[in-house]
C-alpha atoms as a PDB file:
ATOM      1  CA  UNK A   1     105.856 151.892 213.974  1.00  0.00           C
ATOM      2  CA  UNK A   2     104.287 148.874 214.693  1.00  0.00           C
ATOM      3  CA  UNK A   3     101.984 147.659 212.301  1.00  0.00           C
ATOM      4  CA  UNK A   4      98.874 145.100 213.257  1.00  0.00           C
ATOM      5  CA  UNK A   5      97.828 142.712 210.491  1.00  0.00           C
ATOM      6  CA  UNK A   6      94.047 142.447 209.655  1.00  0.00           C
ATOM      7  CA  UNK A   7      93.039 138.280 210.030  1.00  0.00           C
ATOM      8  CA  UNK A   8      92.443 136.725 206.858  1.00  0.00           C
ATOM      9  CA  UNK A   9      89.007 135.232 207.528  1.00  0.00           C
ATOM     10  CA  UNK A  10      86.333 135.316 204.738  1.00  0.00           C
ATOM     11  CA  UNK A  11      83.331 137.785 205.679  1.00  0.00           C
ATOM     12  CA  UNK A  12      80.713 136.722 208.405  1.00  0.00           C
ATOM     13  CA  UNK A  13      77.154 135.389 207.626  1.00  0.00           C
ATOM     14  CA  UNK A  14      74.518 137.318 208.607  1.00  0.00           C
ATOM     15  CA  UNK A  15      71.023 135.844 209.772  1.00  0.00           C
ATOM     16  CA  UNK A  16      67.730 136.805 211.145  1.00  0.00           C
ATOM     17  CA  UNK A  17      66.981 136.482 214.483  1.00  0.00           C
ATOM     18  CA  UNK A  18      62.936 136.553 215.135  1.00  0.00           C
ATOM     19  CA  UNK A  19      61.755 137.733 219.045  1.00  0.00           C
ATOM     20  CA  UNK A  20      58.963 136.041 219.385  1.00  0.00           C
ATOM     21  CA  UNK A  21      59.077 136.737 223.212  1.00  0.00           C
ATOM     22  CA  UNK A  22      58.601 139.991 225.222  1.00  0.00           C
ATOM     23  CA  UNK A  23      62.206 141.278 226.314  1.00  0.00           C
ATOM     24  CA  UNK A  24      63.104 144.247 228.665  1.00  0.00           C
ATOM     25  CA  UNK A  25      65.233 146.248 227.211  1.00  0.00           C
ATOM     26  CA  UNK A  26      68.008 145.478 230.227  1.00  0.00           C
ATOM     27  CA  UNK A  27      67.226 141.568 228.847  1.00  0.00           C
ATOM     28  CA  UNK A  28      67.859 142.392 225.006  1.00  0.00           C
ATOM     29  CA  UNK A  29      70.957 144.147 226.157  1.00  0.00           C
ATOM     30  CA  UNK A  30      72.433 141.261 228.121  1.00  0.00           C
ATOM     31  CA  UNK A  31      71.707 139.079 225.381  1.00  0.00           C
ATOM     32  CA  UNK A  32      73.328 141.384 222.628  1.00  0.00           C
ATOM     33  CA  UNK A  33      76.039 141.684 225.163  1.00  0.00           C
ATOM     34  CA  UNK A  34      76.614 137.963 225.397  1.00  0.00           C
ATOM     35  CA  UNK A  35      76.416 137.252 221.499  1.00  0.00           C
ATOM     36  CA  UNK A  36      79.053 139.741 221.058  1.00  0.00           C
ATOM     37  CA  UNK A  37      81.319 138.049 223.692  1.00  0.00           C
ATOM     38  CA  UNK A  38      80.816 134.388 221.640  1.00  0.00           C
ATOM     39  CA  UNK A  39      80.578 136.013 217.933  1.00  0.00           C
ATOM     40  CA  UNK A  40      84.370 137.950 219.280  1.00  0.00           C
ATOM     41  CA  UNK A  41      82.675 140.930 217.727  1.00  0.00           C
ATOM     42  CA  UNK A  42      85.748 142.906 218.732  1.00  0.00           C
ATOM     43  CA  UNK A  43      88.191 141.067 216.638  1.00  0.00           C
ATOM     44  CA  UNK A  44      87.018 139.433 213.772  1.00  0.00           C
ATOM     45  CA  UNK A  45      83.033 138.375 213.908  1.00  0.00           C
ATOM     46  CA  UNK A  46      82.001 135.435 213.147  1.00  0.00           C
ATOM     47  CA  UNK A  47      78.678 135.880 212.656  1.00  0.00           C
ATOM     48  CA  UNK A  48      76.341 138.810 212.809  1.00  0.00           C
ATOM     49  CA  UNK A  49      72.343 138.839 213.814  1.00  0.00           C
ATOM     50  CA  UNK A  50      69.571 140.993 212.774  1.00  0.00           C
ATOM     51  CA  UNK A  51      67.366 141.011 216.069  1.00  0.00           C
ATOM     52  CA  UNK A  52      63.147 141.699 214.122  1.00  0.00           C
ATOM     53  CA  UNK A  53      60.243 141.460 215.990  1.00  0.00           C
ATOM     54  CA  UNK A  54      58.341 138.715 214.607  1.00  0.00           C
ATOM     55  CA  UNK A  55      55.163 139.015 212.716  1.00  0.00           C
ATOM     56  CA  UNK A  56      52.040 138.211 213.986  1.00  0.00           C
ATOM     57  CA  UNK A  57      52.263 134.510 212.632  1.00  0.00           C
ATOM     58  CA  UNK A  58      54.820 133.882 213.551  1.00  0.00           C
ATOM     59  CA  UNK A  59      54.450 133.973 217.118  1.00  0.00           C
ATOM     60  CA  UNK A  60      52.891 130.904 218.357  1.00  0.00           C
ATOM     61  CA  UNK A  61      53.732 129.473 215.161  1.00  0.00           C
ATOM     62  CA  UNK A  62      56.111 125.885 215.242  1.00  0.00           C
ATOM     63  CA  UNK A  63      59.194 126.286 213.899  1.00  0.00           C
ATOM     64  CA  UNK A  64      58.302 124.488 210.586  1.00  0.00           C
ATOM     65  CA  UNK A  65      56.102 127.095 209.992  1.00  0.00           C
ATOM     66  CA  UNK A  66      58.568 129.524 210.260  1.00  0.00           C
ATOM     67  CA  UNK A  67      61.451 127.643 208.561  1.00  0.00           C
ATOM     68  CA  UNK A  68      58.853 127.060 205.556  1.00  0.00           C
ATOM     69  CA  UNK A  69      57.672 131.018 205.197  1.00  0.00           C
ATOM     70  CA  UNK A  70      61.262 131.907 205.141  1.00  0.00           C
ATOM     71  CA  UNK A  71      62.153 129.723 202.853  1.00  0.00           C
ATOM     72  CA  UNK A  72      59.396 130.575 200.456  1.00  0.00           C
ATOM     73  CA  UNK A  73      60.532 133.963 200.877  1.00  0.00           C
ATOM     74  CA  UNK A  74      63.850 133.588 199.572  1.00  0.00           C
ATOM     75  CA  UNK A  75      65.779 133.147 202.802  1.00  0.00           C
ATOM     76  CA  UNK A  76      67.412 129.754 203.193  1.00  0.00           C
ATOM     77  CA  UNK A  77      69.865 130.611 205.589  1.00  0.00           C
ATOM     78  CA  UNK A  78      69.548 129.089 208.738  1.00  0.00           C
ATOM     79  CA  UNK A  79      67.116 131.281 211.329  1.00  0.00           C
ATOM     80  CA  UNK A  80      67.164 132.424 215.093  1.00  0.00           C
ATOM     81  CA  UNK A  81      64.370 132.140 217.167  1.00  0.00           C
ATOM     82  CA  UNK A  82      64.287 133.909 220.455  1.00  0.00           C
ATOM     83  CA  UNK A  83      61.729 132.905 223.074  1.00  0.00           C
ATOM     84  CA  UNK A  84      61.185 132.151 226.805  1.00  0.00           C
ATOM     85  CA  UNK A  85      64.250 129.959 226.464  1.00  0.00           C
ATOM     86  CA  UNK A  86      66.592 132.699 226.884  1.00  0.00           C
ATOM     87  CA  UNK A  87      65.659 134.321 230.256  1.00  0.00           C
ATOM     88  CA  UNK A  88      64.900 130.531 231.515  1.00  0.00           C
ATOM     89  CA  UNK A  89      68.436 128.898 229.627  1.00  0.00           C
ATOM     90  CA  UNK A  90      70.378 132.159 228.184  1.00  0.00           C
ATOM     91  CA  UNK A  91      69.619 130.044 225.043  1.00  0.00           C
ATOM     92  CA  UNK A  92      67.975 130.231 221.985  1.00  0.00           C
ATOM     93  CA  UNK A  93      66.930 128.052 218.566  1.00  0.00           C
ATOM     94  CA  UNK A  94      68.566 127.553 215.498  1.00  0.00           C
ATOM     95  CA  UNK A  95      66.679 126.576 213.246  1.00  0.00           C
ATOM     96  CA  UNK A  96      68.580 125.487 209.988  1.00  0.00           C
ATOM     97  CA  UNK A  97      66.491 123.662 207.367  1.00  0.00           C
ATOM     98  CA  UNK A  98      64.635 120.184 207.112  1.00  0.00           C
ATOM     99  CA  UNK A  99      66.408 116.802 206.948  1.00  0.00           C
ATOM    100  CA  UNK A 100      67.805 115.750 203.982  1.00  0.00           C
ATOM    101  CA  UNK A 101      69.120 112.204 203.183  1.00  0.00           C
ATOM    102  CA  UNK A 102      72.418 112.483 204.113  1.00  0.00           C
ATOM    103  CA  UNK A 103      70.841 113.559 207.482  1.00  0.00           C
ATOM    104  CA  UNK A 104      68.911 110.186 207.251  1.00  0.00           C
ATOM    105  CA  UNK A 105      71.522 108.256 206.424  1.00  0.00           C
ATOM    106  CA  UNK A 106      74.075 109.493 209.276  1.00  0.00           C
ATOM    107  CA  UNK A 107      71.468 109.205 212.082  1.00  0.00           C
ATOM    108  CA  UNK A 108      70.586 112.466 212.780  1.00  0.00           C
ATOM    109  CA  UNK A 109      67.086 112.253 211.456  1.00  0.00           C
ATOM    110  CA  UNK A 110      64.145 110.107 210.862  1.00  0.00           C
ATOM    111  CA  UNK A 111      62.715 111.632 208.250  1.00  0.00           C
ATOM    112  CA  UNK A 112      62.502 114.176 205.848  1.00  0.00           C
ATOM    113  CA  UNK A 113      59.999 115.904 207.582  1.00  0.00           C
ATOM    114  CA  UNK A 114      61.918 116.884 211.047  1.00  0.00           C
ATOM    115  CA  UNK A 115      63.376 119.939 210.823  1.00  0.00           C
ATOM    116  CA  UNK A 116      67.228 120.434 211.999  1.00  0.00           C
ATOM    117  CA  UNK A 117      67.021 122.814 214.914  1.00  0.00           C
ATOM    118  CA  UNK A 118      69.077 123.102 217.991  1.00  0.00           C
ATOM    119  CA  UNK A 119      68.380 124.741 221.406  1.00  0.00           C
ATOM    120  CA  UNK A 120      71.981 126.733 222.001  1.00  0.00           C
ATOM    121  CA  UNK A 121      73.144 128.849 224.783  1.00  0.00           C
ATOM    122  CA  UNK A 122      73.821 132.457 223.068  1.00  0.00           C
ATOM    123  CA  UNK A 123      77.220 132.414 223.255  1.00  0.00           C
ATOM    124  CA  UNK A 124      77.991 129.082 221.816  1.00  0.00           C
ATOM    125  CA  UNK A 125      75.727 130.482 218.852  1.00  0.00           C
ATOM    126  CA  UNK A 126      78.093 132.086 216.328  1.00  0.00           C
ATOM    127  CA  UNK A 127      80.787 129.549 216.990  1.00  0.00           C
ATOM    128  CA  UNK A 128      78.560 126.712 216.417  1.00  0.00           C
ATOM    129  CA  UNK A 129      76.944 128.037 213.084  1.00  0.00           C
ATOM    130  CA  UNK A 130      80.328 128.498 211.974  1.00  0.00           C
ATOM    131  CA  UNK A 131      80.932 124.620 212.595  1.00  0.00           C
ATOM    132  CA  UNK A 132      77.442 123.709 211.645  1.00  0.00           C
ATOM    133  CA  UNK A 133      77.575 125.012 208.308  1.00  0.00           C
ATOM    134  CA  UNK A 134      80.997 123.383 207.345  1.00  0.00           C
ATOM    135  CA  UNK A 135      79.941 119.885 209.013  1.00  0.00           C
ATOM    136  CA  UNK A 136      82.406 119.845 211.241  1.00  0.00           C
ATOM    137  CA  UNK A 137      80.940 118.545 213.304  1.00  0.00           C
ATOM    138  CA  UNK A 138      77.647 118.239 212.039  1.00  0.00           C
ATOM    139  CA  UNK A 139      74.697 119.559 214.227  1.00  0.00           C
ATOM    140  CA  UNK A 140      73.370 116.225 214.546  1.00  0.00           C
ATOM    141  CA  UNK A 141      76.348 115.037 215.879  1.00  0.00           C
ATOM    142  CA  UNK A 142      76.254 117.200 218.634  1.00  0.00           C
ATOM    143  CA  UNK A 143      72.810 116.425 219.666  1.00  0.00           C
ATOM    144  CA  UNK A 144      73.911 112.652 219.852  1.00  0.00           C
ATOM    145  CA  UNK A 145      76.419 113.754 222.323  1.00  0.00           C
ATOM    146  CA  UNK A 146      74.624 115.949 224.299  1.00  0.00           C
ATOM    147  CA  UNK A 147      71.155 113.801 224.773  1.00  0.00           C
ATOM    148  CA  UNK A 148      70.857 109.985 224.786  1.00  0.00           C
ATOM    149  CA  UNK A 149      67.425 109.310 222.802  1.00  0.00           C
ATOM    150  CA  UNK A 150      67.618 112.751 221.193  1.00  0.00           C
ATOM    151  CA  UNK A 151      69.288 111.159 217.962  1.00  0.00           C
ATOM    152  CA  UNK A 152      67.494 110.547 215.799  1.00  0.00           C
ATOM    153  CA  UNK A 153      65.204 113.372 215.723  1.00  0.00           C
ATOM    154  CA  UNK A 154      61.818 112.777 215.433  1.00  0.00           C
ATOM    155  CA  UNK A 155      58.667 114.693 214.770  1.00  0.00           C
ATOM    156  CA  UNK A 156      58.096 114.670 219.008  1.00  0.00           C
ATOM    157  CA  UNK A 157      61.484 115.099 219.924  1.00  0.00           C
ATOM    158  CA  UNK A 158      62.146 117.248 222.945  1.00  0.00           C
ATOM    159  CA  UNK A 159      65.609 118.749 223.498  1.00  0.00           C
ATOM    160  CA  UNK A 160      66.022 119.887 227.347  1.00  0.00           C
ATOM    161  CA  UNK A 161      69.230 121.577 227.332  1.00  0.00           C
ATOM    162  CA  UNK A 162      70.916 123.225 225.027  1.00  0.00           C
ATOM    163  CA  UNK A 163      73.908 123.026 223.208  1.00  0.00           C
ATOM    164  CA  UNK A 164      77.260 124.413 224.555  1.00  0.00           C
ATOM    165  CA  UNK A 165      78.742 124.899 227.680  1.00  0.00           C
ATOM    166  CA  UNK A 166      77.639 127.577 230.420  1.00  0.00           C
ATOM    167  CA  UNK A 167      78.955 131.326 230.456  1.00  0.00           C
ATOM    168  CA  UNK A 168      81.977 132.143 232.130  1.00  0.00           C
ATOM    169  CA  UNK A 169      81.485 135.854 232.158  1.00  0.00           C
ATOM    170  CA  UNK A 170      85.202 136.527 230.950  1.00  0.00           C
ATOM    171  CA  UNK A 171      85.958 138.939 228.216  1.00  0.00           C
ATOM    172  CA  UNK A 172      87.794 136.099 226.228  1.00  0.00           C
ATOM    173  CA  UNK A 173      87.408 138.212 223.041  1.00  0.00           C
ATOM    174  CA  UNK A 174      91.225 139.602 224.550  1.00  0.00           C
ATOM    175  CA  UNK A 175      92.816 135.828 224.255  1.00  0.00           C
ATOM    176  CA  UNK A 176      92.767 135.904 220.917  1.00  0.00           C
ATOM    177  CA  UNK A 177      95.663 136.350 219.103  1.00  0.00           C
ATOM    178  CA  UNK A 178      96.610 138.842 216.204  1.00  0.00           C
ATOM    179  CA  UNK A 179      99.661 139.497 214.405  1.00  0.00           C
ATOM    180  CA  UNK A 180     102.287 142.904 214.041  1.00  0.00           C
ATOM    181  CA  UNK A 181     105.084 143.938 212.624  1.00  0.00           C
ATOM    182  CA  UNK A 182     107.308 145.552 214.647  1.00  0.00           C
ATOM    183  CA  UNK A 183     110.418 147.357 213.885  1.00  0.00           C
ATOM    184  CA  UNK A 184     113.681 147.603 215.200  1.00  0.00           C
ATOM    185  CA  UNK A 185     113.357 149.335 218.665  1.00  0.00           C
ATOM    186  CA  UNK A 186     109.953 148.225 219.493  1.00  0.00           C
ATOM    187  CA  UNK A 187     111.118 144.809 220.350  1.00  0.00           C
ATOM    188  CA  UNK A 188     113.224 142.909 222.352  1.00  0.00           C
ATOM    189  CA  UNK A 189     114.756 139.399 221.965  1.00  0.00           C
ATOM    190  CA  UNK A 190     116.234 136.980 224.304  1.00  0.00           C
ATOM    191  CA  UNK A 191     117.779 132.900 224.749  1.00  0.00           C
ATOM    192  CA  UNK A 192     116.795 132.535 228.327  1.00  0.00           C
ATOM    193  CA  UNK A 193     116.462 129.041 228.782  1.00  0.00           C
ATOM    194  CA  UNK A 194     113.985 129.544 231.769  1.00  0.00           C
ATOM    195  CA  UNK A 195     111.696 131.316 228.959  1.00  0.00           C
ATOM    196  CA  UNK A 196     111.956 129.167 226.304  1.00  0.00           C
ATOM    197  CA  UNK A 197     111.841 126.195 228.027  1.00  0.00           C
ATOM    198  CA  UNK A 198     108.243 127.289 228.173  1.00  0.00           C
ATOM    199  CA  UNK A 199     106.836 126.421 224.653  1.00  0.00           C
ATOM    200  CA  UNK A 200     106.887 123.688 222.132  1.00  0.00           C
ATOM    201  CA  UNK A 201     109.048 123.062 220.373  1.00  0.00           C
ATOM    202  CA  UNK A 202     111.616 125.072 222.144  1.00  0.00           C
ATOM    203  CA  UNK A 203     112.644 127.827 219.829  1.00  0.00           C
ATOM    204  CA  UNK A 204     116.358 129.488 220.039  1.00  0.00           C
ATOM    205  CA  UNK A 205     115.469 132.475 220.579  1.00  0.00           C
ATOM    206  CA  UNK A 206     111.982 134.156 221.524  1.00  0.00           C
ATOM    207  CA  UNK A 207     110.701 138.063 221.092  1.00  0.00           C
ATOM    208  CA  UNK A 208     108.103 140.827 222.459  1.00  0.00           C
ATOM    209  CA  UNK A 209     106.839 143.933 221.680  1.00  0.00           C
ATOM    210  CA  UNK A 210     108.805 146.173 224.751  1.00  0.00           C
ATOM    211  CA  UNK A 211     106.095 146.781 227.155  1.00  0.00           C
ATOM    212  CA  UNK A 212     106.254 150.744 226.373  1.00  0.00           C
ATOM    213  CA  UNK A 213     105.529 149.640 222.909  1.00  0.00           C
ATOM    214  CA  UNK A 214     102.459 147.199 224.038  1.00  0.00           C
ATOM    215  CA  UNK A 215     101.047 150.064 226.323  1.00  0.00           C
ATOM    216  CA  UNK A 216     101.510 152.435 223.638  1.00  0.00           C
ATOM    217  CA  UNK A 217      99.449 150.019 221.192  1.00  0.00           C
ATOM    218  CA  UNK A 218      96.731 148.964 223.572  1.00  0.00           C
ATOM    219  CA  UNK A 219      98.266 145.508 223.754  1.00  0.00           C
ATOM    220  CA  UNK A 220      99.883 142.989 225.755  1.00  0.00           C
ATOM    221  CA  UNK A 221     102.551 141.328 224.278  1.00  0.00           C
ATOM    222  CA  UNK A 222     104.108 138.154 226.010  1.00  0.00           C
ATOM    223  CA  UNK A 223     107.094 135.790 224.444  1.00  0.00           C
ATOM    224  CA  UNK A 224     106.680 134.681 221.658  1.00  0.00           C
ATOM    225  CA  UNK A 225     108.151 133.127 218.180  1.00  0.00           C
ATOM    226  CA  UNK A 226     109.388 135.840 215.789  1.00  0.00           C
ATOM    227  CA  UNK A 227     109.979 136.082 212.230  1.00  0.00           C
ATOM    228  CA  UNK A 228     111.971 137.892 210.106  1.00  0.00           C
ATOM    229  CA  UNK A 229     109.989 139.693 207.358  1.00  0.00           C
ATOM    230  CA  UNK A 230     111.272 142.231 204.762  1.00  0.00           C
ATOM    231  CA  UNK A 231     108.272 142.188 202.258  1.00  0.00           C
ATOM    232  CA  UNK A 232     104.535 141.537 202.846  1.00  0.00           C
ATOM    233  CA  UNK A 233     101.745 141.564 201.060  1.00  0.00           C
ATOM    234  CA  UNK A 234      98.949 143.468 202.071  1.00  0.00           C
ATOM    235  CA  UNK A 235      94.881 143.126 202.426  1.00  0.00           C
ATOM    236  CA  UNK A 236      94.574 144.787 199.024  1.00  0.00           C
ATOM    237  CA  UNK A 237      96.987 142.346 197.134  1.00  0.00           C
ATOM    238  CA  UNK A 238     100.269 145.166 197.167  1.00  0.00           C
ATOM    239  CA  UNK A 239     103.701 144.559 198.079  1.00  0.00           C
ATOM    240  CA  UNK A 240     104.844 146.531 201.020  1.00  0.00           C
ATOM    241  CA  UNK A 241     108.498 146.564 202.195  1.00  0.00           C
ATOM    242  CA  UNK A 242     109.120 146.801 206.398  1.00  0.00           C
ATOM    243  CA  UNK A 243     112.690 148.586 207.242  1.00  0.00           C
ATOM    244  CA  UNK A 244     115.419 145.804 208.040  1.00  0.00           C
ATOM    245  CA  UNK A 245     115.253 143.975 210.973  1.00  0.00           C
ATOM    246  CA  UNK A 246     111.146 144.055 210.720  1.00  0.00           C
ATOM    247  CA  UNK A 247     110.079 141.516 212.812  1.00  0.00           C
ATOM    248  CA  UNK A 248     106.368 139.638 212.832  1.00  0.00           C
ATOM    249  CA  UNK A 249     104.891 138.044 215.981  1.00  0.00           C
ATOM    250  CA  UNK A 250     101.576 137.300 218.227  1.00  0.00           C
ATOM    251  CA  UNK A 251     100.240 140.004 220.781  1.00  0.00           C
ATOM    252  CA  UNK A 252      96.960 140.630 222.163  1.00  0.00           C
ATOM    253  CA  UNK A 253      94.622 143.392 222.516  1.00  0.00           C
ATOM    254  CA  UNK A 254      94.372 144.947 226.226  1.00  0.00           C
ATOM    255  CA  UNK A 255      90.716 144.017 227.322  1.00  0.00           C
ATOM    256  CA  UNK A 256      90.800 146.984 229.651  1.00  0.00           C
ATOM    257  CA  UNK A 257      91.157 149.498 226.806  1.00  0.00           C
ATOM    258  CA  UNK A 258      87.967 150.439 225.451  1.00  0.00           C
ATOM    259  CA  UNK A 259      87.491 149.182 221.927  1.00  0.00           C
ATOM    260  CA  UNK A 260      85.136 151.046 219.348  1.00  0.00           C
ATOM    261  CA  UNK A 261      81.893 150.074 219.340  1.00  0.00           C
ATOM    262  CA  UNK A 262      80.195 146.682 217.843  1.00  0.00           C
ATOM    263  CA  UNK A 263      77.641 148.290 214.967  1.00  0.00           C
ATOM    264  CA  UNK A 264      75.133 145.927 214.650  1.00  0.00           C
ATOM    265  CA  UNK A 265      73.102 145.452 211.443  1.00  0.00           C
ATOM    266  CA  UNK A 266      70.750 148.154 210.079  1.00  0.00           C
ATOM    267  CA  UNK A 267      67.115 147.727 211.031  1.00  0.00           C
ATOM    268  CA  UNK A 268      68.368 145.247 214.189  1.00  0.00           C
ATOM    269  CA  UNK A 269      66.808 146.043 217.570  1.00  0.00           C
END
């Protein structure tokens, strides 16, 4: 039985996401839609939204007003704002905090008073916090590129396209890779030069899931390194034992299989 292994990626932030726009519901939908695709909701998210209707002050409100309340409130984390940006750009603002001095310092800002925000195409969003919030790159550094003047950001400064590049439309969720275990039977191996030749370094041999197997699994399974494994160690920290033979390699889920589902967080539009 072939056996898929979960990702070991630490649990996804979670952030607010204020409308401060008027949406049709066929709008809201294609931008939930398009989060999901960037955020690969279907594998492993990397980040999840809570979509609220924003109160009354904060509607026309800057987004130092809103950045402030929050963070008053308790909530530091960075914060989505959804306006006319998104039917005009499919984009959207993150707004992350005020500059500090390492901000200064680097470039990014002129002051302590400008707040860190970036206009961002929706499905560059989860990605990008991801990045954002480990510095690597910094947002600031990413402004620099994309807008000669932007950097440093000023009190007036006016960003006029966002962040990231345009949507393809493609279901790339399905590229991504995941691991299994597959047992005697449910793979096959082979030397073919013509195959191996293929990858880099060349390996001596390379293996699949058979393609009965894949089907069976919802997967697609192309050559691939393989290693032998006789013990693992699962999610919950046990030992588990595979029958001899066991073998552990890549595959990918079928994007034309339906996959369960993306719940998105209570109270969320």
């Amino acid at each position: 039985m072939v056996r898929i292994i979960p990702p070991e990626k630490p649990a996804a932030d979670a952030l607010k996401a204020f409308l401060v726009t008027n949406l049709s519901a066929a709008q809201l939908d294609e931008f939930k839609r398009t989060f999901e695709k960037g955020a690969k909701v279907n594998l492993n998210p990397l980040l999840h939204l809570k979509i609220i209707k924003a109160p009354k002050d904060y509607l026309n409100a800057p987004h130092a007003y809103i950045r402030t309340h929050e963070t008053e409130t308790g909530n530091t984390d960075p914060v989505v704002v959804i306006d006319g940006n998104l039917v005009e750009k499919n984009a959207v603002w993150y707004v992350s905090g005020f500059a500090d001095e390492n901000d200064i310092e680097a470039g990014f800002a002129e002051s302590e008073d400008v707040l860190m925000r970036a206009l961002i195409r929706t499905e560059a969003l989860a990605i990008s916090h991801v990045y954002w919030q480990e510095g690597n790159p910094p947002m600031g550094e990413e402004l620099e590129a994309l807008d000669f003047g932007l950097v440093p950001l000023r009190l007036d400064s006016v960003q006029s396209e966002p962040v990231g590049a345009e949507d393809e439309g493609d279901e790339l969720w399905s590229a991504d890779e995941i691991e299994v275990i597959a047992e005697v039977g449910e793979y096959e191996m082979t030397t073919d030069y013509d195959i191996r030749s293929n990858m880099s370094p060349i390996p001596d041999e390379v293996v699949r899931l058979l393609p009965s197997v894949a089907r069976r699994e919802n997967l697609i399974s192309d050559w691939t390194w393989g290693d032998n494994v006789s013990r693992d160690t699962t999610p919950d920290g046990c030992s588990d034992s595979h029958v001899k033979g066991s073998v552990r390699m890549s595959a990918r889920y079928d994007p034309s299989v339906p996959r369960a589902r993306y719940q998105w967080p209570e109270g969320s539009l």
